[in-house]
N, C-alpha and C. Protein backbone atom coordinates (compact mmCIF):
# COMPACT_ATOMS: atom_id res chain seq x y z
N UNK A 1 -204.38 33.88 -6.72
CA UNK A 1 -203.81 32.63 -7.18
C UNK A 1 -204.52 31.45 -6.53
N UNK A 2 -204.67 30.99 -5.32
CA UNK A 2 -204.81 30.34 -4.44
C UNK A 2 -206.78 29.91 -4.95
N UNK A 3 -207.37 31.22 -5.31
CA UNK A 3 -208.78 30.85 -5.07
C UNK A 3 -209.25 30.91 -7.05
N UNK A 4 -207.90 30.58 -7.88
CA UNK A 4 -207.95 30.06 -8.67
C UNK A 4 -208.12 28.62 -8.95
N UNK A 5 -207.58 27.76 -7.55
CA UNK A 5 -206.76 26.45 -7.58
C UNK A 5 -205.26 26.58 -7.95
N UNK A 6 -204.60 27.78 -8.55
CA UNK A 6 -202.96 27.27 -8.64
C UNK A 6 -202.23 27.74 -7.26
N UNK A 7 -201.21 26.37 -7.15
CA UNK A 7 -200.56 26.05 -5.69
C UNK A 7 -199.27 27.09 -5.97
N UNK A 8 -199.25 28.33 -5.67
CA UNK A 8 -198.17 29.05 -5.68
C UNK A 8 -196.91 28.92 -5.25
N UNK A 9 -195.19 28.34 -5.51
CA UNK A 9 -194.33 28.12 -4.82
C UNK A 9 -193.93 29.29 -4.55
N UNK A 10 -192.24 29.07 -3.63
CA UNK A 10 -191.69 30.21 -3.06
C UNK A 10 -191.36 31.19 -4.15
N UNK A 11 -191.05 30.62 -5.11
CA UNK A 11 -190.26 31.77 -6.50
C UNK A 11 -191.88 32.70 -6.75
N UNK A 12 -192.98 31.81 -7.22
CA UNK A 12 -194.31 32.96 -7.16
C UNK A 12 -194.16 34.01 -6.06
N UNK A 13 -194.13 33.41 -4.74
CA UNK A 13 -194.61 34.29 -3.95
C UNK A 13 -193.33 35.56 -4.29
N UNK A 14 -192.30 35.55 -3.96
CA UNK A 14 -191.47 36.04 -3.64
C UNK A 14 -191.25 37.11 -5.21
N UNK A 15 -191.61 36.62 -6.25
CA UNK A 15 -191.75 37.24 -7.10
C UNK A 15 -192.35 38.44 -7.21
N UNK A 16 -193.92 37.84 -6.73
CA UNK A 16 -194.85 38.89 -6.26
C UNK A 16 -195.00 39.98 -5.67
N UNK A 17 -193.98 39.50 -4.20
CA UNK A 17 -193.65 40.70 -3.17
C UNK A 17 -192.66 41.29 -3.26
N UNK A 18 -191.78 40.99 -4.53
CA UNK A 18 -190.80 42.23 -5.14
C UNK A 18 -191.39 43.18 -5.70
N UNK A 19 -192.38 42.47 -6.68
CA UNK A 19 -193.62 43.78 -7.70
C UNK A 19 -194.30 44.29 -6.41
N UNK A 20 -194.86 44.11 -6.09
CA UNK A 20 -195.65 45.01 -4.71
C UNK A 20 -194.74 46.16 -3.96
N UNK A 21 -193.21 45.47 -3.47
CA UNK A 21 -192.33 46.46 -2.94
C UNK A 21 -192.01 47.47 -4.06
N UNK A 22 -191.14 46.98 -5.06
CA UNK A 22 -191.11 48.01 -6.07
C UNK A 22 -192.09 49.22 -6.68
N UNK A 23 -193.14 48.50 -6.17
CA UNK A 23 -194.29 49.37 -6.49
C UNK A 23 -194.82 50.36 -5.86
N UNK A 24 -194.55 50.27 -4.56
CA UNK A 24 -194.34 51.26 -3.30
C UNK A 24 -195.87 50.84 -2.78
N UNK A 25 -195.85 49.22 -2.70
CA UNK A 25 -196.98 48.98 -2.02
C UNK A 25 -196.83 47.70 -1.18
N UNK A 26 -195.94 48.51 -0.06
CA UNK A 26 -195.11 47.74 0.90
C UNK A 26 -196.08 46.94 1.63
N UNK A 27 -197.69 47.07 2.13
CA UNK A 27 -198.31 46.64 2.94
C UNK A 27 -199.08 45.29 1.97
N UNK A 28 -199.12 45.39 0.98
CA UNK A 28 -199.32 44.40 -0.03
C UNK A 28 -198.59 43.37 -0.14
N UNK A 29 -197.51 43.70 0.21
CA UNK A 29 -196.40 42.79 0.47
C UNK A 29 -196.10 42.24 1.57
N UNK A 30 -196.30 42.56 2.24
CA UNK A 30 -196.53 42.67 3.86
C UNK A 30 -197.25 41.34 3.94
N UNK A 31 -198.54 41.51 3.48
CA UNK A 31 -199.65 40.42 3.32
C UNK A 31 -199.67 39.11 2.50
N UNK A 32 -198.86 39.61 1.35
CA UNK A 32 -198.70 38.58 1.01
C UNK A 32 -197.72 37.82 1.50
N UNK A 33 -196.46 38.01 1.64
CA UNK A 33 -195.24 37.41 2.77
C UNK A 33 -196.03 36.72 4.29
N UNK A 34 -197.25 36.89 4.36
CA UNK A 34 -198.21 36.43 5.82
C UNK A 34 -198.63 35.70 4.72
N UNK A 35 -199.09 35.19 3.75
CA UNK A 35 -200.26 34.38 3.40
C UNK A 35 -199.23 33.38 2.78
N UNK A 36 -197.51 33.69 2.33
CA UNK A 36 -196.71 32.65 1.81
C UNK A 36 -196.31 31.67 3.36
N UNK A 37 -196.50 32.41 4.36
CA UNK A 37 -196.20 31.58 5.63
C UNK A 37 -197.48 30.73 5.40
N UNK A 38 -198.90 31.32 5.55
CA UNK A 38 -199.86 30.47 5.76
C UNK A 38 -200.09 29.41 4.92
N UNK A 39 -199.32 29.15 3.93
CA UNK A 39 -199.02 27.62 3.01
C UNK A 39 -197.90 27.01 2.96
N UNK A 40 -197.42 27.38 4.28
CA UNK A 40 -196.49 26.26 5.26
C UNK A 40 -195.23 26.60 3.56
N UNK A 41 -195.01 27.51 3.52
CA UNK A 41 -193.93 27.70 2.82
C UNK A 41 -192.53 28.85 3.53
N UNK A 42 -191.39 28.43 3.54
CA UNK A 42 -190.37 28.85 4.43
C UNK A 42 -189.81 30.04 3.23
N UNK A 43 -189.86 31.48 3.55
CA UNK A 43 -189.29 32.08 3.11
C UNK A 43 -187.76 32.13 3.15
N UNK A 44 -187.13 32.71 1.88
CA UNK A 44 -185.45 32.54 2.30
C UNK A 44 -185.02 34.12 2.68
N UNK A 45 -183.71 34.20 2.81
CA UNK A 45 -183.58 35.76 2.98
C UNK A 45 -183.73 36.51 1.69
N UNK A 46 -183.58 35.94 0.66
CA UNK A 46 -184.06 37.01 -0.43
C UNK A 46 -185.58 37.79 -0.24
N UNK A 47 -186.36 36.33 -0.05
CA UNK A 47 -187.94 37.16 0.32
C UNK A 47 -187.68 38.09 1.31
N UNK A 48 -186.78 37.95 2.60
CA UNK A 48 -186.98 38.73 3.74
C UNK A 48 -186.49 40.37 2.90
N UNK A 49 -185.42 39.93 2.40
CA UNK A 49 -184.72 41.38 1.86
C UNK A 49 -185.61 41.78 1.22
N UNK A 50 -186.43 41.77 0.47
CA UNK A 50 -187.55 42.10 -0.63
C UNK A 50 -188.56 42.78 0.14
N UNK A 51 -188.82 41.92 0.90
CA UNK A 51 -190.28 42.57 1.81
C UNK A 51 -189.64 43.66 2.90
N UNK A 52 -188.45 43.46 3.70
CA UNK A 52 -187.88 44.77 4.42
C UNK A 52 -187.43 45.92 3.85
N UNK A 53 -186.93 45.54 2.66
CA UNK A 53 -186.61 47.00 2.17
C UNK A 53 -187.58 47.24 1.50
N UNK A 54 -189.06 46.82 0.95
CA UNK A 54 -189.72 47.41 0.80
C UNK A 54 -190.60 48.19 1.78
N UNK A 55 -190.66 47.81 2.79
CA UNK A 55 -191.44 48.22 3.82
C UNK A 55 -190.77 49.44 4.67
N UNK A 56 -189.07 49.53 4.86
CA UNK A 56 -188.23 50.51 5.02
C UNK A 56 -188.23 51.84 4.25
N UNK A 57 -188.68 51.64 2.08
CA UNK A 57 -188.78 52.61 1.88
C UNK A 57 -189.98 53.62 1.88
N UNK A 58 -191.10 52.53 2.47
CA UNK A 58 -192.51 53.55 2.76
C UNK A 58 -192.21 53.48 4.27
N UNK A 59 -190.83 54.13 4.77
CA UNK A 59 -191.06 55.00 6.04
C UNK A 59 -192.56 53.65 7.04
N UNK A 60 -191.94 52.22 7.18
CA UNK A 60 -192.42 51.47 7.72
C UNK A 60 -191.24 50.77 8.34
N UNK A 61 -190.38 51.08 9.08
CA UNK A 61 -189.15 51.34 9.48
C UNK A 61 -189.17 50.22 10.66
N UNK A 62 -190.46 50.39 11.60
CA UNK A 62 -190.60 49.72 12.58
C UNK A 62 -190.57 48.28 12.43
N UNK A 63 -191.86 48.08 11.43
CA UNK A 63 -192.22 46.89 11.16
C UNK A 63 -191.15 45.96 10.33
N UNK A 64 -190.59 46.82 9.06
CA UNK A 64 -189.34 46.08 8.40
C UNK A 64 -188.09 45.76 9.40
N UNK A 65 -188.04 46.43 10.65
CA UNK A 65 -186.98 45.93 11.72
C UNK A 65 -187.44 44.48 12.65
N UNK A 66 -188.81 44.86 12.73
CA UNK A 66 -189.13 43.25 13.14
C UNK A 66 -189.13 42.42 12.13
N UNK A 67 -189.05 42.36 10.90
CA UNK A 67 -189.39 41.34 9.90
C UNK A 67 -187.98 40.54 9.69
N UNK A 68 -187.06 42.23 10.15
CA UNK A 68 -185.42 41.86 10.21
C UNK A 68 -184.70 40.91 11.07
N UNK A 69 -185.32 41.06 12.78
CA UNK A 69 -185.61 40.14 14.04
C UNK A 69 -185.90 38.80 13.55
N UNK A 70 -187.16 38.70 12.76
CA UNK A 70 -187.84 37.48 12.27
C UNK A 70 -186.66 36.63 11.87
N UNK A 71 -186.39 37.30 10.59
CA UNK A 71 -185.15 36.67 9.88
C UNK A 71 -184.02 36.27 10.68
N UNK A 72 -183.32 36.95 11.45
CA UNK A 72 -182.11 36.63 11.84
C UNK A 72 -182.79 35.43 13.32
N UNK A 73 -184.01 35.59 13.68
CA UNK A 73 -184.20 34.47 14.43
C UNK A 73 -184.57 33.16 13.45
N UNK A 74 -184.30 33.05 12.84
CA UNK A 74 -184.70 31.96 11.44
C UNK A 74 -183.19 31.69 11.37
N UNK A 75 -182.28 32.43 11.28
CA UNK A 75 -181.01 32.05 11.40
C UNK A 75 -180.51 32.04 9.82
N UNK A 76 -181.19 32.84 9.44
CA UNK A 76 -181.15 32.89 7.80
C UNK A 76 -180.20 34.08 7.90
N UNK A 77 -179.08 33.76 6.60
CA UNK A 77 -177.82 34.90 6.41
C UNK A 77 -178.55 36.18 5.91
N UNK A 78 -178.04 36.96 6.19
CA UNK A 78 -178.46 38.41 5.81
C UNK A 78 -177.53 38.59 4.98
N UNK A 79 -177.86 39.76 4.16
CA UNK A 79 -176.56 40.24 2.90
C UNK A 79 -176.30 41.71 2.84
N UNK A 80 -175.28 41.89 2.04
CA UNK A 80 -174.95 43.20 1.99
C UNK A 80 -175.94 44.19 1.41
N UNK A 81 -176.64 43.34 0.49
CA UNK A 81 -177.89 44.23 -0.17
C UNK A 81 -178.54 44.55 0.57
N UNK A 82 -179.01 43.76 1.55
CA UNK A 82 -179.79 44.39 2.76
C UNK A 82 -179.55 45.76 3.81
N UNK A 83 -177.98 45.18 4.31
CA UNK A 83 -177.45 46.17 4.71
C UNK A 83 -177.87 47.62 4.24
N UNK A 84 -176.81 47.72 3.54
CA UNK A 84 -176.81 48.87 2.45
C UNK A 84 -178.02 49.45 2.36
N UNK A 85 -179.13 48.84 2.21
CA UNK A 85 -180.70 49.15 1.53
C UNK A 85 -180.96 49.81 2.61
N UNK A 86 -181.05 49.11 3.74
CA UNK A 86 -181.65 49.80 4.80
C UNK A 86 -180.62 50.82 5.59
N UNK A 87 -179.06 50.74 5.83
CA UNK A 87 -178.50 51.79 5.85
C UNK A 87 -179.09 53.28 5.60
N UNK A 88 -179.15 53.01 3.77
CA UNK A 88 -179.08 54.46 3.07
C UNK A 88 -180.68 54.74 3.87
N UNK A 89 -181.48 53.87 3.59
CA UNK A 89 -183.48 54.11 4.07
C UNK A 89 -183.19 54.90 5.31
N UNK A 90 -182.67 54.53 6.31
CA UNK A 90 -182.55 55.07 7.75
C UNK A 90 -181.77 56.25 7.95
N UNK A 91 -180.42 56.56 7.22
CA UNK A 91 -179.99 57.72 6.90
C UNK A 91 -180.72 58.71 6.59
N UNK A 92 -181.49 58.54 5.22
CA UNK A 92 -182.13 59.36 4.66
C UNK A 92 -183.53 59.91 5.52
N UNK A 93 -183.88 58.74 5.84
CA UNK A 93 -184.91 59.19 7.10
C UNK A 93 -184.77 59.72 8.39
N UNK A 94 -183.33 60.18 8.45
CA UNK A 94 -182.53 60.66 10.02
C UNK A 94 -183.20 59.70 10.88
N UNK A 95 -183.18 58.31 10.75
CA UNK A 95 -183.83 57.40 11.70
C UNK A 95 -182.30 56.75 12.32
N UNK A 96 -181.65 57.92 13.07
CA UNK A 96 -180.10 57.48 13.42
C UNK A 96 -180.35 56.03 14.38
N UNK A 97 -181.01 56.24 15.82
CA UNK A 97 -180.88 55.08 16.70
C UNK A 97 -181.52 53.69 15.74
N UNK A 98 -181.79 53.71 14.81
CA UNK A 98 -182.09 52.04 13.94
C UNK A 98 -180.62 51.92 13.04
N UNK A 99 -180.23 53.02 12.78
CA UNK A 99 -179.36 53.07 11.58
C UNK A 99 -177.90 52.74 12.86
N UNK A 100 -177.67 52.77 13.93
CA UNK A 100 -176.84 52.42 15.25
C UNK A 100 -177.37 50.96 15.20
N UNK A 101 -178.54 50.73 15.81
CA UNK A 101 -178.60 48.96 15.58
C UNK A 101 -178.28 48.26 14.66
N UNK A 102 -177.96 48.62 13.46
CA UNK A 102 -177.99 47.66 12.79
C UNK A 102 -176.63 47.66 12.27
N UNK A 103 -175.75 48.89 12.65
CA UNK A 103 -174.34 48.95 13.09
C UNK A 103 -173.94 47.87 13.67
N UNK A 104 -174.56 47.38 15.26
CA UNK A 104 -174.27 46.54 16.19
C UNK A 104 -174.45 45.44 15.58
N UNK A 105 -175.55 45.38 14.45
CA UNK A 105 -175.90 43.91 14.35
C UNK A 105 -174.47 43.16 13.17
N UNK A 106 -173.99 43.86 12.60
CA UNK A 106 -173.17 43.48 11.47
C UNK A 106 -171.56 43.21 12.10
């Protein structure tokens, strides 16, 4: 987009890194969620939810928990969709001690 000339807003980006997560191409998303920061654009928690649970369901567990950190140090509300998303991800992955944090965190 960018090395087209079109100025991508948050709804592009965030658009984008739903098709990438959905697509099971969490690190794509990953990157692009880094390059919507690098045009001084403020993600909301929808983007965060989009890009963590995509990154949670390719068994990227670690990184979608810091992205989770990120967010809640942004002071941005988290939602039940999130919850839930990453709940069932961490269950299913017997990833019990994340699936306990985030017990604590709610």
């Amino acid at each position: 987009m960018l090395e087209f000339g079109v100025d991508p807003d948050e709804t592009i980006f965030v658009t984008m890194i739903n098709a990438y997560s959905k697509n099971g191409r969490a690190n794509d998303a990953r990157k692009l969620f880094e390059t919507m920061l690098e045009c001084d654009l403020r993600p909301d928690s929808h983007a965060y939810t989009t890009l963590i649970t995509g990154l949670v369901k390719k068994n990227m567990t670690e990184k979608g928990c810091l992205y989770l950190d990120r967010m809640l140090e942004e002071v941005l509300k988290s939602n039940v969709v999130l919850y839930t998303s990453l709940m069932n991800q961490f269950l299913r992955n017997m990833e019990f001690e994340f699936a306990f944090r985030l017990v604590d965190l709610i």
